[in-house]
N, C-alpha and C. Protein backbone atom coordinates (compact mmCIF):
# COMPACT_ATOMS: atom_id res chain seq x y z
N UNK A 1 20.82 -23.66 -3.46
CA UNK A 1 19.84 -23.04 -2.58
C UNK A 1 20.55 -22.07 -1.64
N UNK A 2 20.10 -20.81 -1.12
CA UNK A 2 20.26 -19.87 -0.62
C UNK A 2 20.42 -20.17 0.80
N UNK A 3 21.50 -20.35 1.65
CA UNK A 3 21.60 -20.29 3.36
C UNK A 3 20.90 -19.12 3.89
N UNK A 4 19.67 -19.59 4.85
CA UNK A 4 19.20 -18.69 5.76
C UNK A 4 19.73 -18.54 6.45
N UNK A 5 20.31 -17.02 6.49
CA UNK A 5 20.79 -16.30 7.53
C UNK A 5 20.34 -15.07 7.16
N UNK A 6 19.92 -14.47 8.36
CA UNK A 6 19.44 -13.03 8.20
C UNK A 6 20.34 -12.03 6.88
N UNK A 7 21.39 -12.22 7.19
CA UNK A 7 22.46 -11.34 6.70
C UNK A 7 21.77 -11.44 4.84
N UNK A 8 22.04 -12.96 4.51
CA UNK A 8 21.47 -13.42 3.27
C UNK A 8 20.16 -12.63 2.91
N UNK A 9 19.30 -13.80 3.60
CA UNK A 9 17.61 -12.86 3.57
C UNK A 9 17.75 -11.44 3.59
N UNK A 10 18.31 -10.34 4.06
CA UNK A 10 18.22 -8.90 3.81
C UNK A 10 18.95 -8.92 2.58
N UNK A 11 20.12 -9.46 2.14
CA UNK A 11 20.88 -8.90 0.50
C UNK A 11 20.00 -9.23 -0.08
N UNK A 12 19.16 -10.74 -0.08
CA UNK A 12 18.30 -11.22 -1.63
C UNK A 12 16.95 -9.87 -1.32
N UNK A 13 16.73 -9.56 -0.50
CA UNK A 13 15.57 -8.19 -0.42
C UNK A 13 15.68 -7.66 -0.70
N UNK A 14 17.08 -6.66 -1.04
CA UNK A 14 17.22 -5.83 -1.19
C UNK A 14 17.66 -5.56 -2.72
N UNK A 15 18.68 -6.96 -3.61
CA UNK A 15 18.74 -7.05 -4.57
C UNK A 15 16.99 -7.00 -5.16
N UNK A 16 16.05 -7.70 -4.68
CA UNK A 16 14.57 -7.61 -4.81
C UNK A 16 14.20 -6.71 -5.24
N UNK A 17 14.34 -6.00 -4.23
CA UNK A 17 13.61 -4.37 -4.37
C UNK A 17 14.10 -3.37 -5.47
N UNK A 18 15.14 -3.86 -5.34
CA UNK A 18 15.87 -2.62 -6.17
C UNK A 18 16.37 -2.84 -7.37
N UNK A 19 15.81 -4.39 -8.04
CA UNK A 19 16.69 -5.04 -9.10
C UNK A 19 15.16 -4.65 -10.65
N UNK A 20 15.89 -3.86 -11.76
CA UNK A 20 15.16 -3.66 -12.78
C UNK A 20 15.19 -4.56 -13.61
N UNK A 21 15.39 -5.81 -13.50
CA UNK A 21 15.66 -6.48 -14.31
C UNK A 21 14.58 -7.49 -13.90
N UNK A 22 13.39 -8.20 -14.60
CA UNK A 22 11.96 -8.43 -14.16
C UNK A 22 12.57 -10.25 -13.84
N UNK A 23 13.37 -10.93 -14.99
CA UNK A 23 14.15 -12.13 -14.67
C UNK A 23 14.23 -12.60 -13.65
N UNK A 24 15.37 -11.37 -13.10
CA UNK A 24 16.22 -11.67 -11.99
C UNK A 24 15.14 -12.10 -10.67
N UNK A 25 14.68 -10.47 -10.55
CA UNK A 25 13.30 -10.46 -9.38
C UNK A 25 12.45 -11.43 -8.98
N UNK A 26 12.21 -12.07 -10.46
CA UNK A 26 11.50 -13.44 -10.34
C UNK A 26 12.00 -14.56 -9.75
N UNK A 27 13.30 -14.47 -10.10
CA UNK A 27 13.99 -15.49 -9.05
C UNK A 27 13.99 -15.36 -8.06
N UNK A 28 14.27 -14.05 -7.58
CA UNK A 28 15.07 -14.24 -5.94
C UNK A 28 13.40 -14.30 -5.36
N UNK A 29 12.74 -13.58 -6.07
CA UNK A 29 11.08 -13.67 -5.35
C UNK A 29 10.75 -15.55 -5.05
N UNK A 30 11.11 -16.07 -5.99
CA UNK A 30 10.68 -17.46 -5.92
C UNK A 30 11.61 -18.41 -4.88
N UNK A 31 12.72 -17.31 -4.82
CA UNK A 31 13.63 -18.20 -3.51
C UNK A 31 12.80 -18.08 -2.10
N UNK A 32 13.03 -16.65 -2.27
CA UNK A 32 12.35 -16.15 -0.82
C UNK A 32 10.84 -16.42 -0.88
N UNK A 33 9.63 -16.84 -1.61
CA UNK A 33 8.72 -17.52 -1.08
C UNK A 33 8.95 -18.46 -0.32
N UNK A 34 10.26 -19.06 -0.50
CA UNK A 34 10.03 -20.99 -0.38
C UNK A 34 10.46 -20.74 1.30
N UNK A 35 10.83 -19.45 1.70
CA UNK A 35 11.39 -19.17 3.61
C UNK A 35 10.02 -18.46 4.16
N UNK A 36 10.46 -18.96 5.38
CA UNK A 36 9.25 -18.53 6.38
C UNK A 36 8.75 -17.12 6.34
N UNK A 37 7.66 -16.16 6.82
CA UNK A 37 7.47 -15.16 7.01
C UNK A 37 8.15 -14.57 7.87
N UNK A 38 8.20 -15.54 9.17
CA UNK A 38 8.86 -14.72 10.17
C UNK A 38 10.04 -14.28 9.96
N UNK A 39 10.85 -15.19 8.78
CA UNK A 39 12.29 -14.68 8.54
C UNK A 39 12.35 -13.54 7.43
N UNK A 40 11.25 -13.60 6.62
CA UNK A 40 11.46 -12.32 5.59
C UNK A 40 10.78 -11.46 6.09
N UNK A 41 9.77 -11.01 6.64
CA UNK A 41 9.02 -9.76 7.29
C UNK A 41 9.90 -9.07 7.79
N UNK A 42 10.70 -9.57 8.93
CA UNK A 42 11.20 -8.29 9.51
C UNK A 42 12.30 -7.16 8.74
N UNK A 43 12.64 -8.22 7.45
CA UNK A 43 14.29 -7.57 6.46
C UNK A 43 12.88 -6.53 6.16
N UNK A 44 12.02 -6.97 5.94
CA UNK A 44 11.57 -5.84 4.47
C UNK A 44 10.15 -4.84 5.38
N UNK A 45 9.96 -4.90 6.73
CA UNK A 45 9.99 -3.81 7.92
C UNK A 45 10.87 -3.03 7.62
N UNK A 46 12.11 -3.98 7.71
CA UNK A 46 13.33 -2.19 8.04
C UNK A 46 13.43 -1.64 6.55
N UNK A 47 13.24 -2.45 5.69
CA UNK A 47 13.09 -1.54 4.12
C UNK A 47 11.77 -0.68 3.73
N UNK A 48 11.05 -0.70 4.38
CA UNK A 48 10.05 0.54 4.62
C UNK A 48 10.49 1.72 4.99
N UNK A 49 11.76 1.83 5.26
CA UNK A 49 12.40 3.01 5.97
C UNK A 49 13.76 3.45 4.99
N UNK A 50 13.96 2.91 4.11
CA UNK A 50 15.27 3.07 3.22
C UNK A 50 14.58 4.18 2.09
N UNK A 51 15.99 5.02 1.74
CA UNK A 51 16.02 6.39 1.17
C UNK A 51 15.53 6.28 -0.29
N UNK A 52 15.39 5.49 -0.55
CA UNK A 52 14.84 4.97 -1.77
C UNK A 52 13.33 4.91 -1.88
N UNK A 53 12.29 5.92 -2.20
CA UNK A 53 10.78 5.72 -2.40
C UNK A 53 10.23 4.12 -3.13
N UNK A 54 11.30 3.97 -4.28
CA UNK A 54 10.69 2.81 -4.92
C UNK A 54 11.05 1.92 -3.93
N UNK A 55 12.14 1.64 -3.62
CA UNK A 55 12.47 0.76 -2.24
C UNK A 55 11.62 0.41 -1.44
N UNK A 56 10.81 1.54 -0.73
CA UNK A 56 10.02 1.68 0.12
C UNK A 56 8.59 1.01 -0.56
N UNK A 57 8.30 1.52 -1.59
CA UNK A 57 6.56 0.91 -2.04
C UNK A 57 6.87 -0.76 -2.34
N UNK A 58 8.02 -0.36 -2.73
CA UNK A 58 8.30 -2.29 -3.17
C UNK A 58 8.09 -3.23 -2.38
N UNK A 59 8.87 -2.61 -1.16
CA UNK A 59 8.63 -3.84 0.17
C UNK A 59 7.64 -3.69 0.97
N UNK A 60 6.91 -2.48 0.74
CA UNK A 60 5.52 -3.00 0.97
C UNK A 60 4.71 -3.53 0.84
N UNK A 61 4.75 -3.85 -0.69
CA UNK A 61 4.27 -4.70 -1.48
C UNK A 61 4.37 -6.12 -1.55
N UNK A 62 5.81 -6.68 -0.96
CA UNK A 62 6.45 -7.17 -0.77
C UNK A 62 5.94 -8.12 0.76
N UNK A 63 5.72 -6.90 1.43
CA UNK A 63 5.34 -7.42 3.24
C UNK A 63 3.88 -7.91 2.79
N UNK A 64 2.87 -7.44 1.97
CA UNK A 64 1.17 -7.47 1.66
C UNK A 64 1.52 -8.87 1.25
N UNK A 65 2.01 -9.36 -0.14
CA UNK A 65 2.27 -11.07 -0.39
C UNK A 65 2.62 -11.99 0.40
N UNK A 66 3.81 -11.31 1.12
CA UNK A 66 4.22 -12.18 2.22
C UNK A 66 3.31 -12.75 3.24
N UNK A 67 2.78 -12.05 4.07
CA UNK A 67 1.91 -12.17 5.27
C UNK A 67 1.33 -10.97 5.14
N UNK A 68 0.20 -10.68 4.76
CA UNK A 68 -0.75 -9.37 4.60
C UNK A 68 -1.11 -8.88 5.51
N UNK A 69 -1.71 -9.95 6.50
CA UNK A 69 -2.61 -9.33 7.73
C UNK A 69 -2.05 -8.88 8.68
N UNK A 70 -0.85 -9.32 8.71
CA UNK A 70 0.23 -9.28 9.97
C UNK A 70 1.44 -8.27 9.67
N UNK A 71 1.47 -8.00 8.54
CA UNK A 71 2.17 -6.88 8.07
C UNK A 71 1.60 -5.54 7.70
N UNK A 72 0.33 -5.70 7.53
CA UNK A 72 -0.52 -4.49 6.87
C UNK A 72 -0.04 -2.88 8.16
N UNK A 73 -0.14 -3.30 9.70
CA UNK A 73 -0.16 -2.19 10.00
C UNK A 73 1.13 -1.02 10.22
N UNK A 74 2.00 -2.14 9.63
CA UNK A 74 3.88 -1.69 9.08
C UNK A 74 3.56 -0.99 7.24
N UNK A 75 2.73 -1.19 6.79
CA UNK A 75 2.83 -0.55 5.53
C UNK A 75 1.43 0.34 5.40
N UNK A 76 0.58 0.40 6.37
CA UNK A 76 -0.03 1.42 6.47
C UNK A 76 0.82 2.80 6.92
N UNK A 77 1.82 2.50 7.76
CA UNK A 77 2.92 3.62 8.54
C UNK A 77 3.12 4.40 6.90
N UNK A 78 3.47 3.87 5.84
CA UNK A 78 3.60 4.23 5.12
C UNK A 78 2.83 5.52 4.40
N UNK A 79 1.25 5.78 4.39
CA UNK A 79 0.15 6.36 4.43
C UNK A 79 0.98 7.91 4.95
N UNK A 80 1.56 8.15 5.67
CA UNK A 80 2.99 9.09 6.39
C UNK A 80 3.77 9.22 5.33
N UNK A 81 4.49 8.74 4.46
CA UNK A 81 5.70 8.97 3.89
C UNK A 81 5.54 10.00 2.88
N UNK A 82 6.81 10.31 2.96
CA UNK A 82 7.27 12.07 2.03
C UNK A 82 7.02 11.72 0.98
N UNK A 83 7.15 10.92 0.30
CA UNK A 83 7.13 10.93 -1.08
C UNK A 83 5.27 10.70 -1.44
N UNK A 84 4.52 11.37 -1.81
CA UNK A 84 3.46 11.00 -2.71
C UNK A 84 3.41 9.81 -3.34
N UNK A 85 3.82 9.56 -4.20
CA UNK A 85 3.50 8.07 -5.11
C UNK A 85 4.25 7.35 -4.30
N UNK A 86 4.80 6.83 -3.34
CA UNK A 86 4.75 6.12 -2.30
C UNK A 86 3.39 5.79 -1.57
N UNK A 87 2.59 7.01 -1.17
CA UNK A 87 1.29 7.19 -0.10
C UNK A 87 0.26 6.66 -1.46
N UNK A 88 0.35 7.20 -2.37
CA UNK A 88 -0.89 6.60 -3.49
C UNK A 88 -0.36 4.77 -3.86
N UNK A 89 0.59 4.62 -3.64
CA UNK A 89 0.91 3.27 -3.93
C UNK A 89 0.44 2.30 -3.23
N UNK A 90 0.51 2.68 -1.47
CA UNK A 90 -0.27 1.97 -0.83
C UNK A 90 -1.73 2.20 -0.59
N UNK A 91 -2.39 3.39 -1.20
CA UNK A 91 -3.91 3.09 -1.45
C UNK A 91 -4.45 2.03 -2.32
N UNK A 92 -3.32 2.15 -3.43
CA UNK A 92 -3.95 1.52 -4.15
C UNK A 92 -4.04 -0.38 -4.23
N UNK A 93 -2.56 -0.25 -3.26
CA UNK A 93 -2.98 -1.90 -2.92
C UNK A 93 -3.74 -2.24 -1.81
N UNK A 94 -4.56 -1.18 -1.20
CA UNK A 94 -5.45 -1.01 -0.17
C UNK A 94 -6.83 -1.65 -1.22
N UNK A 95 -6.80 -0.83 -1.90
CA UNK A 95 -8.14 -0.84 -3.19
C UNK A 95 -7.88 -2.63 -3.60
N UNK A 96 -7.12 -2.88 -3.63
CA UNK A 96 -6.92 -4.11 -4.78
C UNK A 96 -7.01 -5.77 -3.06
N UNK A 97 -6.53 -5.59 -2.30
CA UNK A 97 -6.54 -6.50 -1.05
C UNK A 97 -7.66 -6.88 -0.38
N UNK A 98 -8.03 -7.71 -0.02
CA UNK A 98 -9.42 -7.78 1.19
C UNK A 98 -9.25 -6.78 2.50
N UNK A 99 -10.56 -6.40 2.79
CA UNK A 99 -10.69 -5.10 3.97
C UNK A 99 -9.98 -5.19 5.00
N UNK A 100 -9.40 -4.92 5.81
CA UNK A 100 -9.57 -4.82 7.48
C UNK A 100 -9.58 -3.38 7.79
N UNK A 101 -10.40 -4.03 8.88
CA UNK A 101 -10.56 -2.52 9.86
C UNK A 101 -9.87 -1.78 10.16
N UNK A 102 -8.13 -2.27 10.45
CA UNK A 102 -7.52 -1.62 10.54
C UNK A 102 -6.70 -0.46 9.58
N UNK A 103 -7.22 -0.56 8.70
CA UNK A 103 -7.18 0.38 7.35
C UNK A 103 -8.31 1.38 7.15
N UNK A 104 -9.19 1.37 7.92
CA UNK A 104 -9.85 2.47 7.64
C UNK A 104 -9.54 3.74 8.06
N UNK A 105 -9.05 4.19 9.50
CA UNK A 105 -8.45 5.07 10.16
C UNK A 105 -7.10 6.06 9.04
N UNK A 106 -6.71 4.85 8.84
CA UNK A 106 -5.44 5.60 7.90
C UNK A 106 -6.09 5.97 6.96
N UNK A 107 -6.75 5.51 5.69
CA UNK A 107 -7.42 5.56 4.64
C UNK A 107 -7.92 7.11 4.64
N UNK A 108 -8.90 6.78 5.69
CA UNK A 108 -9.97 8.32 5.96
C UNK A 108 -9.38 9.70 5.89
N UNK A 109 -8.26 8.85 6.98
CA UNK A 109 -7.38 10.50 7.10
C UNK A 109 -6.32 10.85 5.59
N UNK A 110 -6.15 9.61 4.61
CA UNK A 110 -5.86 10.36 3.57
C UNK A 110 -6.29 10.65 2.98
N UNK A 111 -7.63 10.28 2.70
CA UNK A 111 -8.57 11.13 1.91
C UNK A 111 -9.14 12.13 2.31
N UNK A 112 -9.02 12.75 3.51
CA UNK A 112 -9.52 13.78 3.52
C UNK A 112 -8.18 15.00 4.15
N UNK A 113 -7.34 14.40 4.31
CA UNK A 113 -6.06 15.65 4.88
C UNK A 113 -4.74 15.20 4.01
N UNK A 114 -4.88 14.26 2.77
CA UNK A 114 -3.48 14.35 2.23
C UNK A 114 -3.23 15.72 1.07
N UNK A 115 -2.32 16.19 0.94
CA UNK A 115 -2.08 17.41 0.34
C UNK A 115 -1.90 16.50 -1.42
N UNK A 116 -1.72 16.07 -2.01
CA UNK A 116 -1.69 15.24 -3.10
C UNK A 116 -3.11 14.15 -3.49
N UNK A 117 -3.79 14.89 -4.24
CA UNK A 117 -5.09 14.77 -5.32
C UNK A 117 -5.15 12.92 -5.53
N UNK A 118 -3.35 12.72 -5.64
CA UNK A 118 -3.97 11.56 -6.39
C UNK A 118 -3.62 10.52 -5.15
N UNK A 119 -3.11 10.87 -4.29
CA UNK A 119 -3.53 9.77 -2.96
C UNK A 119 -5.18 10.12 -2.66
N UNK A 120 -5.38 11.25 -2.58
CA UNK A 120 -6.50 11.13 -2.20
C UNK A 120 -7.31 10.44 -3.10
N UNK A 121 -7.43 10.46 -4.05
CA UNK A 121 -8.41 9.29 -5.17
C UNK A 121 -7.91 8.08 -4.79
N UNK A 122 -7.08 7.60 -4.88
CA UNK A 122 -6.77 6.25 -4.57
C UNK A 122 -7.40 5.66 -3.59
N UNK A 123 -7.26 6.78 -2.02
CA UNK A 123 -7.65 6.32 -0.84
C UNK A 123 -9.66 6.20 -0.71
N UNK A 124 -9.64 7.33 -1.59
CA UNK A 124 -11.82 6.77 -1.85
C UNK A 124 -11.67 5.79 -2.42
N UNK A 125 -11.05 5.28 -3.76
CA UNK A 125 -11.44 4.13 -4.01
C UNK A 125 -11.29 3.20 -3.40
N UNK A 126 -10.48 2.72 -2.09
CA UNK A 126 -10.27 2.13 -1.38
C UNK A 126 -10.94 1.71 -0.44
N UNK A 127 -11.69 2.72 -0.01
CA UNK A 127 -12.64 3.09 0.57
C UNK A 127 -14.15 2.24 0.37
N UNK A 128 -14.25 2.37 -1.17
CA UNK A 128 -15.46 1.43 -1.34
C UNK A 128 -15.37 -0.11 -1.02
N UNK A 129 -14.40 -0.29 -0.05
CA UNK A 129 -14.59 -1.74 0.16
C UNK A 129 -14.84 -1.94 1.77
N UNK A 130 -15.09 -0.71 2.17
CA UNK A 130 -15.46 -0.51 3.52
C UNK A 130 -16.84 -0.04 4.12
N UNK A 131 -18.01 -0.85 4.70
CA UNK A 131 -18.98 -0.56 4.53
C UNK A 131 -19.33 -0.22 5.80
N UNK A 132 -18.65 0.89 6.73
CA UNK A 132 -19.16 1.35 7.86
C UNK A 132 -19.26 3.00 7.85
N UNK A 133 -19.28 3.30 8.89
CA UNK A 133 -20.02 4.81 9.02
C UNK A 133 -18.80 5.70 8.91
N UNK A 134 -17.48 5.19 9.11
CA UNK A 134 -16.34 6.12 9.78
C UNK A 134 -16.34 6.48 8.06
N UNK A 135 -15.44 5.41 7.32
CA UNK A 135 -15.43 5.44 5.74
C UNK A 135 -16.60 6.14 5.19
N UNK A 136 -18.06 6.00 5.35
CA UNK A 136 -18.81 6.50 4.81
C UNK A 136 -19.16 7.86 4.89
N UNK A 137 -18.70 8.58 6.08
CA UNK A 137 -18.86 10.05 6.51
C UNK A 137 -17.71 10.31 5.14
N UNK A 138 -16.22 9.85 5.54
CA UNK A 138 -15.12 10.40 5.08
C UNK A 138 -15.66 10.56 3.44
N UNK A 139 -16.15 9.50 2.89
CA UNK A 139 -16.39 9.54 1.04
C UNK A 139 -17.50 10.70 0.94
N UNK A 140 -18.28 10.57 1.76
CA UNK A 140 -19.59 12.10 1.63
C UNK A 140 -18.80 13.08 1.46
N UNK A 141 -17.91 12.92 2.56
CA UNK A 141 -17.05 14.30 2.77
C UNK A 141 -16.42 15.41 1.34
N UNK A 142 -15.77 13.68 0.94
CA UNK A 142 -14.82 14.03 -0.09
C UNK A 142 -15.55 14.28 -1.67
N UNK A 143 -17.42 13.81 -1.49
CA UNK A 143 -17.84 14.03 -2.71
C UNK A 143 -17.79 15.61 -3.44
N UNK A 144 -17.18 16.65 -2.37
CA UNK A 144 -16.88 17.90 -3.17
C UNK A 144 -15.31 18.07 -3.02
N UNK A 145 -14.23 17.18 -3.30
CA UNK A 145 -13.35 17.49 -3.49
C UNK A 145 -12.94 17.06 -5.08
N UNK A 146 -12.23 18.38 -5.61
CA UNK A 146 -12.46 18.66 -7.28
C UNK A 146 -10.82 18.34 -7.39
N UNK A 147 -9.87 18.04 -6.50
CA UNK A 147 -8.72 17.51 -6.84
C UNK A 147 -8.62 16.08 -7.88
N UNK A 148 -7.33 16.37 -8.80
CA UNK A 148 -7.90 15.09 -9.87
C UNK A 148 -6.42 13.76 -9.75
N UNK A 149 -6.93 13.13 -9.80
CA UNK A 149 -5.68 12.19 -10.10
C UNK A 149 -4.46 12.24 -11.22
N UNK A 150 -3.87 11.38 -11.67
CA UNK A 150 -2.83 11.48 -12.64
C UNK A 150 -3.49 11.37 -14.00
N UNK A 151 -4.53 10.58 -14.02
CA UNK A 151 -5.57 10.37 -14.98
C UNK A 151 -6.70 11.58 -15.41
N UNK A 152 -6.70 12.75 -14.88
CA UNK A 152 -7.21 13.43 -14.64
C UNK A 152 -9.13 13.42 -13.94
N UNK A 153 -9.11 12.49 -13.33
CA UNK A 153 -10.09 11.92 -12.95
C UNK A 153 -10.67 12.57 -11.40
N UNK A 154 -12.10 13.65 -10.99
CA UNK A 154 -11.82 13.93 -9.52
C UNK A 154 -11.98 13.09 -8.72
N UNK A 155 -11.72 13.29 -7.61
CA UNK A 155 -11.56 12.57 -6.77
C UNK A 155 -12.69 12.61 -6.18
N UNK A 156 -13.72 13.40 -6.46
CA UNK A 156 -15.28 13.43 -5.81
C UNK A 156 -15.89 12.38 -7.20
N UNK A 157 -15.64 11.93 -8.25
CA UNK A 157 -15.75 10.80 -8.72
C UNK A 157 -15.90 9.56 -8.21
N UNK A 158 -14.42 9.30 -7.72
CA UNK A 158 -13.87 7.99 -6.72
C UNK A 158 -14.68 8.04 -5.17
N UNK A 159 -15.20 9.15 -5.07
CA UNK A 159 -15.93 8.96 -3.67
C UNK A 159 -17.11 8.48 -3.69
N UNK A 160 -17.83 9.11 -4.98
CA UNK A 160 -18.88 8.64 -5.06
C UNK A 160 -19.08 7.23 -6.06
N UNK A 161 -18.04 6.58 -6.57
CA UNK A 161 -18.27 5.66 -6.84
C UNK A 161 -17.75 4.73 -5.82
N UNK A 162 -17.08 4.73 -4.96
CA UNK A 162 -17.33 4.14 -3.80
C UNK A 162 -18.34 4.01 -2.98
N UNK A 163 -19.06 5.29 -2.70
CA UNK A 163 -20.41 5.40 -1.86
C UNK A 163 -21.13 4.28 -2.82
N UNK A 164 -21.21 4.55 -4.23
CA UNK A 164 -22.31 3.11 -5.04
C UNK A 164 -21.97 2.07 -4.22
N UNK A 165 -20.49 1.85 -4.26
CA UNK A 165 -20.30 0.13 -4.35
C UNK A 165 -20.85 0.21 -3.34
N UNK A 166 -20.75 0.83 -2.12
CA UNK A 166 -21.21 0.47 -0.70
C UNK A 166 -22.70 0.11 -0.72
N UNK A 167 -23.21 1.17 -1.37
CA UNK A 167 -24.55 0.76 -0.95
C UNK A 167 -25.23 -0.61 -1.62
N UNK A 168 -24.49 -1.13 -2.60
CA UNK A 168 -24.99 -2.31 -3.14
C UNK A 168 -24.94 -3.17 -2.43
């Protein structure tokens, strides 16, 4: 078994994040479930900030399993980052998680001011799991935006199939 010490907890994160080998990952993932949040959140905070994009979506991903609610507004910061498929990465585990409010603010503003088509699709679909007025202006908004995803899909698609889900 693995000694908690910070020092530890940041190498097995970082081997985590950055390890292609699906085996391995599984392990150290199954070590580091078995430790507290408070001790893995903060390693994989400061890996939201490492030069590495995949790095970065990983441990976001990473912070959402861990403690979701309490980490979400450290990987929303993300919604900001240079890299594109970084910013669509966390829409899309926006789309796939239960709501909070505190995701709508970010959301809105990437769907309607991110320069990259396919965050912005991601972030409407995300969107349909939000059933208030702020989200609902933003998806109207975006029902004439003809930018398409990677799928070639527009993104005034994803708005308006969000506006459905809402209204159901």
């Amino acid at each position: 078994m693995m000694k908690t010490t910070e020092s530890n907890v940041r190498k097995e994160l970082v081997r985590l994040v950055r390890s292609t080998d699906l085996a391995e990952a599984h392990q150290i993932l199954a070590t580091l479930k078995s430790m507290p949040p408070r001790i893995i959140s903060p390693q994989l905070v400061a890996l939201l900030m490492d030069k590495d994009a995949s790095v970065r979506w990983r441990a976001a991903d990473l912070l959402l399993n861990v403690n979701g609610r309490a980490n979400l507004r450290h990987v929303l910061t993300l919604l900001n980052d240079r890299d594109p498929d970084v910013r669509a990465s966390v829409c899309f585990r926006m789309a796939e998680r239960a709501p909070s409010s505190i995701a709508v603010d970010p959301l809105c503003n990437a769907l309607l001011h991110d320069r990259d088509s396919n965050v912005r699709f991601w972030a409407a679909h995300a969107l349909g799991a939000y059933p208030n007025r702020k989200a609902i202006k933003a998806l109207e908004q975006a029902t004439s935006d003809q930018g398409r995803n990677y799928e070639d899909v527009p993104v005034a698609h994803a708005a308006r199939s969000s506006l459905a889900a809402i209204a159901r």
